[in-house]
C-alpha atoms as a PDB file:
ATOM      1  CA  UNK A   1       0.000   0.000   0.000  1.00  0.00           C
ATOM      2  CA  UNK A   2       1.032   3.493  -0.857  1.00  0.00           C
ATOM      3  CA  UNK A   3       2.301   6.058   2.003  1.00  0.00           C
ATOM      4  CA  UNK A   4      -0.317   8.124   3.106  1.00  0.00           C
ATOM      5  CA  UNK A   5      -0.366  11.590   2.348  1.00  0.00           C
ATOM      6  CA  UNK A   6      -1.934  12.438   6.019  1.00  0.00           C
ATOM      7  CA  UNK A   7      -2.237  10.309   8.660  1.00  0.00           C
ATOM      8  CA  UNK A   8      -3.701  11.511  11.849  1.00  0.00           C
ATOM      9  CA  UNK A   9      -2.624   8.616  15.089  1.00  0.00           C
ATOM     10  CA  UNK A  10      -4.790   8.701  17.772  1.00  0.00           C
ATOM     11  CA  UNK A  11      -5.733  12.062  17.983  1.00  0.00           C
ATOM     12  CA  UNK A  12      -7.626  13.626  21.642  1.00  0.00           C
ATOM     13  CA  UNK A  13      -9.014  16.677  21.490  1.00  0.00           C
ATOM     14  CA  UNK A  14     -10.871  18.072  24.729  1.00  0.00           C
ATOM     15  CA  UNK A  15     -12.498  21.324  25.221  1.00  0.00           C
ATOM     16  CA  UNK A  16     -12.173  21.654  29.138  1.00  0.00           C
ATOM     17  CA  UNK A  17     -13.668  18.933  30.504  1.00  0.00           C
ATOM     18  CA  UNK A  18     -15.426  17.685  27.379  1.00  0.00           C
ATOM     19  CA  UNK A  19     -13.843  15.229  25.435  1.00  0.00           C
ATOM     20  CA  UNK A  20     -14.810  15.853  22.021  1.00  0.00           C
ATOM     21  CA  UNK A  21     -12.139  13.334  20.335  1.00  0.00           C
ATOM     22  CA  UNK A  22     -10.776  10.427  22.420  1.00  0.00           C
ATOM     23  CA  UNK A  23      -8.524   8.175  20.464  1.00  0.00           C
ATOM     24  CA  UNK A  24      -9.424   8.750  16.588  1.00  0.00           C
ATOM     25  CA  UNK A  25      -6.979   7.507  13.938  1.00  0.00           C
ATOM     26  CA  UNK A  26      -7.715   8.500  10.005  1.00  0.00           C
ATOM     27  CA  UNK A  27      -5.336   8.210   7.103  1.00  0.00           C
ATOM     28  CA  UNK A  28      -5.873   9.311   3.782  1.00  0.00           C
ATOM     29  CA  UNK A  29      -4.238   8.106   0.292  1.00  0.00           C
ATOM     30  CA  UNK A  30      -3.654   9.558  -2.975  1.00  0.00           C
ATOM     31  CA  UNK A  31      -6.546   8.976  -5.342  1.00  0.00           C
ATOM     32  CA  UNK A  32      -8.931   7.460  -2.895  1.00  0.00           C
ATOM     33  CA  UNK A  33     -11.978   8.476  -1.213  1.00  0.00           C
ATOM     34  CA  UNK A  34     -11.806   7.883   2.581  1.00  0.00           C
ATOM     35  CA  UNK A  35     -15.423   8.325   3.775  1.00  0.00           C
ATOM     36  CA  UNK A  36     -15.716   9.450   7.721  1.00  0.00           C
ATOM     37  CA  UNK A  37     -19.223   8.240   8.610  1.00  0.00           C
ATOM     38  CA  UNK A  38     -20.771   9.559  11.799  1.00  0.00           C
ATOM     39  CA  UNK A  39     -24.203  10.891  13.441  1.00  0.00           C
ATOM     40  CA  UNK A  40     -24.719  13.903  14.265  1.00  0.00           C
ATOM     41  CA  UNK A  41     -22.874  15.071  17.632  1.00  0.00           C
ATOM     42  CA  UNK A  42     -19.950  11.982  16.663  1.00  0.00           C
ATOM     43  CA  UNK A  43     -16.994  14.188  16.567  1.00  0.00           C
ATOM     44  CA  UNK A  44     -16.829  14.867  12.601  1.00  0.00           C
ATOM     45  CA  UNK A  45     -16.624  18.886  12.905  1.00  0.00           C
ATOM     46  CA  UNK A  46     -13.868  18.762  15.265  1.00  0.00           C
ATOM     47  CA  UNK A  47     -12.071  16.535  13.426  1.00  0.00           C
ATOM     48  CA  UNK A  48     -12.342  17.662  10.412  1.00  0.00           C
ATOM     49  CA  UNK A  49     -11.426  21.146  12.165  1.00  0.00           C
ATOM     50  CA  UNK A  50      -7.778  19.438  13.643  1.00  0.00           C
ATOM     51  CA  UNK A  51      -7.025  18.010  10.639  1.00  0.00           C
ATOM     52  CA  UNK A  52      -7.282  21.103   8.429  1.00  0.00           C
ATOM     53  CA  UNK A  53      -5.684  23.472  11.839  1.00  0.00           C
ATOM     54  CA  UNK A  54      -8.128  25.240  12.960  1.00  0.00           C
ATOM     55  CA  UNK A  55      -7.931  23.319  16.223  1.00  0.00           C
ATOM     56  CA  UNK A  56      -4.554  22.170  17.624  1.00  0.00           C
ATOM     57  CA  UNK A  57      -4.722  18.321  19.134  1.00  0.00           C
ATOM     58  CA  UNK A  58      -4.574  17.813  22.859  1.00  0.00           C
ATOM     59  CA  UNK A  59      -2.546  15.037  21.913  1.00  0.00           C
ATOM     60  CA  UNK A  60      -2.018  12.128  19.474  1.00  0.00           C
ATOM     61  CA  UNK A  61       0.086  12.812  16.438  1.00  0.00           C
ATOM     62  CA  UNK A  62      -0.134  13.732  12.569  1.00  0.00           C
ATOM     63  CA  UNK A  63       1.930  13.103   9.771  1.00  0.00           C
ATOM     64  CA  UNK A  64       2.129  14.571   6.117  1.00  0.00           C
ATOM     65  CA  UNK A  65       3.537  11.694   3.968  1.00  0.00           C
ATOM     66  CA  UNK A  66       5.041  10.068   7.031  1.00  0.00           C
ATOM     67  CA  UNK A  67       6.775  12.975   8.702  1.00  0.00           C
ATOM     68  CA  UNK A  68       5.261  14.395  11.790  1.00  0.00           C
ATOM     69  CA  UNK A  69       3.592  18.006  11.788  1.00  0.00           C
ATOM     70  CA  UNK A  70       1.804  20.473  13.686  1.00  0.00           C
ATOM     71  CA  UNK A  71      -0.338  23.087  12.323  1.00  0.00           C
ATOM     72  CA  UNK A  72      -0.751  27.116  13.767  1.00  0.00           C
ATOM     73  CA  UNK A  73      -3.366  27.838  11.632  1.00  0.00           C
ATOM     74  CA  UNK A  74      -5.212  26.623   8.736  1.00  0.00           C
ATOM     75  CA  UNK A  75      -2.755  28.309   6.574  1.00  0.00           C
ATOM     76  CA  UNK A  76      -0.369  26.266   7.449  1.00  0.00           C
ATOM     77  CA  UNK A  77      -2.468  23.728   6.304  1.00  0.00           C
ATOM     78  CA  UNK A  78      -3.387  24.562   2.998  1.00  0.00           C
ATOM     79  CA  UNK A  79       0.657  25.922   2.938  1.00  0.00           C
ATOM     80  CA  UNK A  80       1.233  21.943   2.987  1.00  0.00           C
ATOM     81  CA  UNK A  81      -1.470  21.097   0.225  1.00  0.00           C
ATOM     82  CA  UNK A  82      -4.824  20.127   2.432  1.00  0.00           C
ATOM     83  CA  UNK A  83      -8.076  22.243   1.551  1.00  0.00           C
ATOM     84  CA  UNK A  84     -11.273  21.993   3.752  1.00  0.00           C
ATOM     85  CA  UNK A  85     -14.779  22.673   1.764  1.00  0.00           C
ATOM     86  CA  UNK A  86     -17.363  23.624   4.793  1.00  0.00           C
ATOM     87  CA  UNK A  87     -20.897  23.379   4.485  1.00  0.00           C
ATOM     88  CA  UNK A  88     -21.693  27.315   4.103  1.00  0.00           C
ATOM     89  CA  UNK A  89     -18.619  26.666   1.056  1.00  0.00           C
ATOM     90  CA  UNK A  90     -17.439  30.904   2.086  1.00  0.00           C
ATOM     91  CA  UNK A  91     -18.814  31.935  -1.113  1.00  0.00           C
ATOM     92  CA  UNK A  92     -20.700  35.588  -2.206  1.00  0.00           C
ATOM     93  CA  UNK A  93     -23.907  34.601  -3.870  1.00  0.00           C
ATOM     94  CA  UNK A  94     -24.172  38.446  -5.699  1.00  0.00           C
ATOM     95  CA  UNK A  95     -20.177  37.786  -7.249  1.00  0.00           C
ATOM     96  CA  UNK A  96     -19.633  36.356 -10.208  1.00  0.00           C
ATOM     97  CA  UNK A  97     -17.929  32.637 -10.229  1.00  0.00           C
ATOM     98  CA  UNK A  98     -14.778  33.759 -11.506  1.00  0.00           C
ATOM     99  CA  UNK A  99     -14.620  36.392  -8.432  1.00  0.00           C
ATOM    100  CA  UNK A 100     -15.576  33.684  -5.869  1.00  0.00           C
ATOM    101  CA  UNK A 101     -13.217  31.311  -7.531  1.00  0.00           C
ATOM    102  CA  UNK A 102     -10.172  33.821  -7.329  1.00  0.00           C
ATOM    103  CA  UNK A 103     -11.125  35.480  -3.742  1.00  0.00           C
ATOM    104  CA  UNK A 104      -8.239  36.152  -2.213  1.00  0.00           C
ATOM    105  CA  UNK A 105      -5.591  35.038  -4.817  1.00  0.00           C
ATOM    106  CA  UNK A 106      -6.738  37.018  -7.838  1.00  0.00           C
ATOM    107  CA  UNK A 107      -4.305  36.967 -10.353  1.00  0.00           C
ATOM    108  CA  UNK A 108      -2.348  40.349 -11.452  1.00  0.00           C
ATOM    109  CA  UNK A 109      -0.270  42.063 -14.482  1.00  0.00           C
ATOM    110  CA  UNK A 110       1.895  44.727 -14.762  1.00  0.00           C
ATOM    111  CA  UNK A 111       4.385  45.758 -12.413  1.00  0.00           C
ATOM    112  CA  UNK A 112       4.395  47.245  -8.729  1.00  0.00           C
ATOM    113  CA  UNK A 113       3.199  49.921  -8.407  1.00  0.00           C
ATOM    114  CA  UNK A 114       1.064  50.270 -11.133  1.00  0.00           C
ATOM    115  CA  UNK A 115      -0.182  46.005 -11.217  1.00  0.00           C
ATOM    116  CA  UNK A 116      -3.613  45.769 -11.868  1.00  0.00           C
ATOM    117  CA  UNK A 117      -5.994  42.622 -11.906  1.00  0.00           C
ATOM    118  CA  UNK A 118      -5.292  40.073 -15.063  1.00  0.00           C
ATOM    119  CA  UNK A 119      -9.402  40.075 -15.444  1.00  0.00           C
ATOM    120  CA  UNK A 120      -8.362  37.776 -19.091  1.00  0.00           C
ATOM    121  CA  UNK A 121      -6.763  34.935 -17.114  1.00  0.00           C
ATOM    122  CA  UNK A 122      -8.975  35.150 -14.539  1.00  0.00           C
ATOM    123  CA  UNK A 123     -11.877  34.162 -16.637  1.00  0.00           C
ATOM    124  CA  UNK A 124     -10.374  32.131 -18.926  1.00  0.00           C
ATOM    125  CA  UNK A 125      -8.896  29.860 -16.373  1.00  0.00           C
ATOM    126  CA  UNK A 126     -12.514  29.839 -14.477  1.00  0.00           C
ATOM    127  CA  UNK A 127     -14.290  28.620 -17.343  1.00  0.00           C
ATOM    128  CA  UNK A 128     -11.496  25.649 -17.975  1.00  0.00           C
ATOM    129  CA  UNK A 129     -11.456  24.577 -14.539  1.00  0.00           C
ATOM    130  CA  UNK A 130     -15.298  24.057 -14.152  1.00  0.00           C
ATOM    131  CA  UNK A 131     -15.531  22.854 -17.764  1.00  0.00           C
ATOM    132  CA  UNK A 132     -12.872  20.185 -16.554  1.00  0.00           C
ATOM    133  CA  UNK A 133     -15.464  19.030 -13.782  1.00  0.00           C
ATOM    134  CA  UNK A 134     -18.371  19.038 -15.844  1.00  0.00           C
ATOM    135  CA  UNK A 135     -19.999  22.106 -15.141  1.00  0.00           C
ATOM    136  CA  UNK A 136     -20.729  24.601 -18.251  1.00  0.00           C
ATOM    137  CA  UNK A 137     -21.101  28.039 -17.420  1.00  0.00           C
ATOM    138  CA  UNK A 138     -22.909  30.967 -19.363  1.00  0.00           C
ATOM    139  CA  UNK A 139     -19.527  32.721 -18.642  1.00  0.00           C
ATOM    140  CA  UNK A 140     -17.244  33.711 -16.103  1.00  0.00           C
ATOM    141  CA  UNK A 141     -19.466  36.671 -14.836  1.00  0.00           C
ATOM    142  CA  UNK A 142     -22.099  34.705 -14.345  1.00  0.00           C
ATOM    143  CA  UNK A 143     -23.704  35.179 -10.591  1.00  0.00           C
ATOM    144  CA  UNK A 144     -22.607  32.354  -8.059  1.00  0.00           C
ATOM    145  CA  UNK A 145     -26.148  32.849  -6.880  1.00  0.00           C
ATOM    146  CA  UNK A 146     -27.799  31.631 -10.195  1.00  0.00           C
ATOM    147  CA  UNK A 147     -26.194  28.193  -9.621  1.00  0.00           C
ATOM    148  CA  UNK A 148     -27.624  25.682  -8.375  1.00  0.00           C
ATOM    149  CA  UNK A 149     -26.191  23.792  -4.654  1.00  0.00           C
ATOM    150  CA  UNK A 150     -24.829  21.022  -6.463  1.00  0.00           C
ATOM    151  CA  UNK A 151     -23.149  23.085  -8.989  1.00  0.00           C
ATOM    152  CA  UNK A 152     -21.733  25.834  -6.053  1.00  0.00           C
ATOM    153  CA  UNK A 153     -20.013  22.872  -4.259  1.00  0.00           C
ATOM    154  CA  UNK A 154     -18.618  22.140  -7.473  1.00  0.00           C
ATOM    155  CA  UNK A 155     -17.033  25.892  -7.662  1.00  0.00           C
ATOM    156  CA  UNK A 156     -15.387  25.452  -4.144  1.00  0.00           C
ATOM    157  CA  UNK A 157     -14.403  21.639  -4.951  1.00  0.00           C
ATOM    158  CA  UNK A 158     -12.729  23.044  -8.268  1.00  0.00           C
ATOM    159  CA  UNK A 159     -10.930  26.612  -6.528  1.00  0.00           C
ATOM    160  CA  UNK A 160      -9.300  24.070  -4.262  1.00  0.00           C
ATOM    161  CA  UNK A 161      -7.829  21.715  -6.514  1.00  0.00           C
ATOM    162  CA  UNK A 162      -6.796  24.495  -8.872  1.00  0.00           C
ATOM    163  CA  UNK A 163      -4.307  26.099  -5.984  1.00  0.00           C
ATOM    164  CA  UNK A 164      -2.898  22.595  -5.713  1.00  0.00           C
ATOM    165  CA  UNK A 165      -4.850  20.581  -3.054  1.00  0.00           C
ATOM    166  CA  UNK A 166      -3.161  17.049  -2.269  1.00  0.00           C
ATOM    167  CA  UNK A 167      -5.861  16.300   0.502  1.00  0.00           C
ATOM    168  CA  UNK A 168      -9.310  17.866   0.153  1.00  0.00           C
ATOM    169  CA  UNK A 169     -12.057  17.665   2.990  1.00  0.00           C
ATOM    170  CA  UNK A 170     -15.405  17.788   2.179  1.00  0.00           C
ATOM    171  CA  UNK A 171     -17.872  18.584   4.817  1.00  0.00           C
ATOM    172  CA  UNK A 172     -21.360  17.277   4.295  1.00  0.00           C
ATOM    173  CA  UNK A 173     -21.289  18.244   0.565  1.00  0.00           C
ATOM    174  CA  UNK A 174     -24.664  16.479  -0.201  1.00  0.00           C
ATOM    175  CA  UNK A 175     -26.531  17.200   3.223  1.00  0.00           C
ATOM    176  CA  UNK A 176     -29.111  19.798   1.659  1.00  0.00           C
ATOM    177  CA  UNK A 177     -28.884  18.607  -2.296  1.00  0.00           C
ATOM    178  CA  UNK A 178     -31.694  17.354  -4.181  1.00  0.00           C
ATOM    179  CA  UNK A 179     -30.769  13.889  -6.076  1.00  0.00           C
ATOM    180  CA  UNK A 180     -29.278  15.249  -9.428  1.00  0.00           C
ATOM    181  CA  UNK A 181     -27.174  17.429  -7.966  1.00  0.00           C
ATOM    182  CA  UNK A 182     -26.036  15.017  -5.668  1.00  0.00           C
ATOM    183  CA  UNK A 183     -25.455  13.039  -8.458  1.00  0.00           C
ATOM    184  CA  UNK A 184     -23.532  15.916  -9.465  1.00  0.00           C
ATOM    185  CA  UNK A 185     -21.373  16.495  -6.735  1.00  0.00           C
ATOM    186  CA  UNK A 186     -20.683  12.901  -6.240  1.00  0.00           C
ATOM    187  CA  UNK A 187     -19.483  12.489 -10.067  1.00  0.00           C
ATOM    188  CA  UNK A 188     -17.355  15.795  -9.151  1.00  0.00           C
ATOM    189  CA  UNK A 189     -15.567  13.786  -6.645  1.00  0.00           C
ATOM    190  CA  UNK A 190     -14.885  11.166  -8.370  1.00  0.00           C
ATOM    191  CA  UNK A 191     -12.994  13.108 -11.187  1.00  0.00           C
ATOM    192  CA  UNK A 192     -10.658  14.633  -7.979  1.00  0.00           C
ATOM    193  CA  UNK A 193     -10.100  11.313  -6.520  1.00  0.00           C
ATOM    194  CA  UNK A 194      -8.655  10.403 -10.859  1.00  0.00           C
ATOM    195  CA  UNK A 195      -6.476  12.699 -10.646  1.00  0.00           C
ATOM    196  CA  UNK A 196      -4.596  11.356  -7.500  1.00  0.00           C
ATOM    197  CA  UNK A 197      -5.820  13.771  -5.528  1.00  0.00           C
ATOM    198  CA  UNK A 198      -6.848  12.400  -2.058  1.00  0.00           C
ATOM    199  CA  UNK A 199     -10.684  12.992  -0.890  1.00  0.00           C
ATOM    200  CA  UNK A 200     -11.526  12.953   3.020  1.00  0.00           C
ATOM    201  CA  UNK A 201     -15.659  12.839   2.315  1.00  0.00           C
ATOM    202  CA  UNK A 202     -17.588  14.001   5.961  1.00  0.00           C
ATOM    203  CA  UNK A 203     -21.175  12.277   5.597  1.00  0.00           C
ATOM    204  CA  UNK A 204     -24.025  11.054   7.340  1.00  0.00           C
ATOM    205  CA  UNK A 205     -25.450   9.656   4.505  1.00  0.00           C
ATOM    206  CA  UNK A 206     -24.056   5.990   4.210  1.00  0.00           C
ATOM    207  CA  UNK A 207     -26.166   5.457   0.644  1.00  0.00           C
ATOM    208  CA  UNK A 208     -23.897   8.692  -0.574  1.00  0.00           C
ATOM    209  CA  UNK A 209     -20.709   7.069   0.981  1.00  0.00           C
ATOM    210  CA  UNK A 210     -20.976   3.803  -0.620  1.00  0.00           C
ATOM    211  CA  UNK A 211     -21.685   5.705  -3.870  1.00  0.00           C
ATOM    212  CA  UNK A 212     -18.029   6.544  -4.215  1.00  0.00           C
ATOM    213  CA  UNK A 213     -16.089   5.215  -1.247  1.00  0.00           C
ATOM    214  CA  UNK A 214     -12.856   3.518  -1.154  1.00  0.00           C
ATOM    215  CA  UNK A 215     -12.667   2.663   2.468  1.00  0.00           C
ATOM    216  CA  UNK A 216     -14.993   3.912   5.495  1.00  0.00           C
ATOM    217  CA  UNK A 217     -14.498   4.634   8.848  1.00  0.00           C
ATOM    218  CA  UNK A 218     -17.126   4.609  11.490  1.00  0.00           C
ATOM    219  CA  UNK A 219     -17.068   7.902  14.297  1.00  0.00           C
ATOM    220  CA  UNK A 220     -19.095   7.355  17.474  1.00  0.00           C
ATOM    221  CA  UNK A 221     -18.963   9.849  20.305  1.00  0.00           C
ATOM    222  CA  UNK A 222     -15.776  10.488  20.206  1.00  0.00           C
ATOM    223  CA  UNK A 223     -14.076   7.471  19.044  1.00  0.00           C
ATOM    224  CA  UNK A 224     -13.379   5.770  15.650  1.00  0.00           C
ATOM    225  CA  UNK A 225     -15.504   1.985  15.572  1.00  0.00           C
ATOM    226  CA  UNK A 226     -13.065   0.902  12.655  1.00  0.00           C
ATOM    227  CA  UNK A 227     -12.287   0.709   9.016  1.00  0.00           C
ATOM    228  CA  UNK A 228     -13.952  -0.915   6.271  1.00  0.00           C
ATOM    229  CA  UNK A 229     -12.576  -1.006   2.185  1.00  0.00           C
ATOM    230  CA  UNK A 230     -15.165  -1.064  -0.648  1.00  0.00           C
ATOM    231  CA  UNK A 231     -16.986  -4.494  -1.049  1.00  0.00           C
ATOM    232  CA  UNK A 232     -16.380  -5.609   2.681  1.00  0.00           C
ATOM    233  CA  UNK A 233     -19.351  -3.781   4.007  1.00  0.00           C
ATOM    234  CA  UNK A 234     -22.857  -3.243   3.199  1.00  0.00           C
ATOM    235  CA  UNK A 235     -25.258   0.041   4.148  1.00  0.00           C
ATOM    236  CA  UNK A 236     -27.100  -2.015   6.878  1.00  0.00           C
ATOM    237  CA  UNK A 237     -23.665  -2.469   8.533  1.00  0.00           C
ATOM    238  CA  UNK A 238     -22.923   1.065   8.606  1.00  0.00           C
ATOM    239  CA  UNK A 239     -25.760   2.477   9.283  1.00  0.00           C
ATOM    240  CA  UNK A 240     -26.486   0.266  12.707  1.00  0.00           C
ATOM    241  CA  UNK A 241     -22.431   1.408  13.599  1.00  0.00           C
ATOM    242  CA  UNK A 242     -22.959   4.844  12.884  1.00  0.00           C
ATOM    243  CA  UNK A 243     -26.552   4.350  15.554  1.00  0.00           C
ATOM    244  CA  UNK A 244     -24.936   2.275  18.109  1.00  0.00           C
ATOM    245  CA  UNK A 245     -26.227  -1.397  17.135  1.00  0.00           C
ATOM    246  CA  UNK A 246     -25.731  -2.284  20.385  1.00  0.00           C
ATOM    247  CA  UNK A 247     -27.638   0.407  22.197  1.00  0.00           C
ATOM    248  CA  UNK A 248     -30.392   0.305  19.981  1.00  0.00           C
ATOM    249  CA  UNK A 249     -30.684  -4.023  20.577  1.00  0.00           C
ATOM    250  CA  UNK A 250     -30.834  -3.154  23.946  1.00  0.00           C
ATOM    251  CA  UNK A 251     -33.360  -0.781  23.710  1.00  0.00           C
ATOM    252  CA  UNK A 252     -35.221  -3.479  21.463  1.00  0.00           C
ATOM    253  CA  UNK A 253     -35.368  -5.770  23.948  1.00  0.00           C
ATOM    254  CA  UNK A 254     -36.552  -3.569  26.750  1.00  0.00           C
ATOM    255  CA  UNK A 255     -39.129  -2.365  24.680  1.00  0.00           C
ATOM    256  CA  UNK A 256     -40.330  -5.787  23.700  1.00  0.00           C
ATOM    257  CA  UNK A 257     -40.514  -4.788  20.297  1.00  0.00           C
ATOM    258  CA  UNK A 258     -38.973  -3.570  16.714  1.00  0.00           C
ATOM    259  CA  UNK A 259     -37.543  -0.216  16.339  1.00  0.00           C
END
């Protein structure tokens, strides 16, 4: 098996007296899809949040392609090639795509002090990049806004990539997406994870895991349950992890019945 490009080794993370991770180790691979499964309240924001340094680990240790490191900040993160795509996806619906896609790193010509913003490239290399991940625009200047969920997570998916992602982290991409665009959005990963990029995919949803999985790991209050590869495990499986099978058997019996 190849080297991972992150591995994260039994990582704690406690917030006072709460212990919001408490032992969870996650690796991710180059041109796989490593699905973190978990209810909601199971740890998956604060991991996801360590991971990409916006929260420093108690303890426990993580590695970039097997040597150790410790993130100040999520620059320093996305410095050393991992890119986080939250929920809310930090985007101005009014902007264009080609602003939203360049925020922060627009392009220039000219020289200091009279450099001025390389509009040309900007859109050119906008429309290529979402063409290359199956979206077709009107144009560059076309509103963020007008697009639909499916096709916004596709701008963020694509901005990342573009300023050289080797690990990208999607949070709940197809929580609030209708089923073609989820479609969409799932077919957008898969064309990241073929070009050896590394996908961390933050779900719920174990139907929208198994769609384009590689291996799955289980997070429970805190703590990982284990790992699972494509073909070894079935939704049923997952699903009664992900709920506590145990609990819920227990709670069957008492009640005398079938929940």
């Amino acid at each position: 098996m190849a080297m991972p490009i992150v591995e994260m080794r039994d990582i704690r993370k406690h917030f006072g007296h709460v212990i919001a991770l408490n032992g969870v180790s996650f690796d991710v691979r180059a041109g796989e899809c490593h699905c973190l499964l978990g209810d909601n309240g199971a740890g998956k924001s604060t991991f996801i949040k360590t991971m990409s340094g916006v929260h420093r680990p108690s303890s426990g240790e993580m590695l970039l392609e097997g040597t150790p490191v410790s993130f100040e900040s999520p620059r320093d993160a996305m410095a050393a090639g991992i890119a986080t795509v939250y929920q809310d996806l930090a985007m101005i619906p009014l902007m264009s795509v080609s602003r939203n896609f360049w925020m922060g790193r627009e392009p220039e010509k000219g020289v200091w002090p009279l450099r001025t913003l390389d509009l040309r490239k900007a859109d050119e290399v906008t429309m290529v990049e979402m063409r290359k991940m199956g979206i077709q625009l009107r144009g560059p200047d076309q509103a963020v806004g007008t697009l639909s969920g499916g096709e916004r997570q596709t701008v963020a998916i694509a901005r990342a990539v573009y300023f050289g992602a080797r690990v990208l982290i999607l949070d709940e991409p197809t929580s609030a997406l209708g089923v073609r665009q989820t479609a969409n959005v799932i077919g957008t990963i898969d064309r990241v994870r073929k070009q050896g990029i590394g996908v961390v995919f933050i779900t719920h949803n174990v139907r929208h895991a198994l769609a384009v999985g590689d291996r799955f790991t289980v997070l429970n209050r805190g703590q990982t349950l284990g790992t699972a590869v494509r073909g070894e495990v079935d939704a049923p499986t997952l699903q009664d992890m992900m709920a506590g099978g145990h609990e819920l058997a227990d709670l069957e019996t008492s009640l005398g019945g079938t929940i």
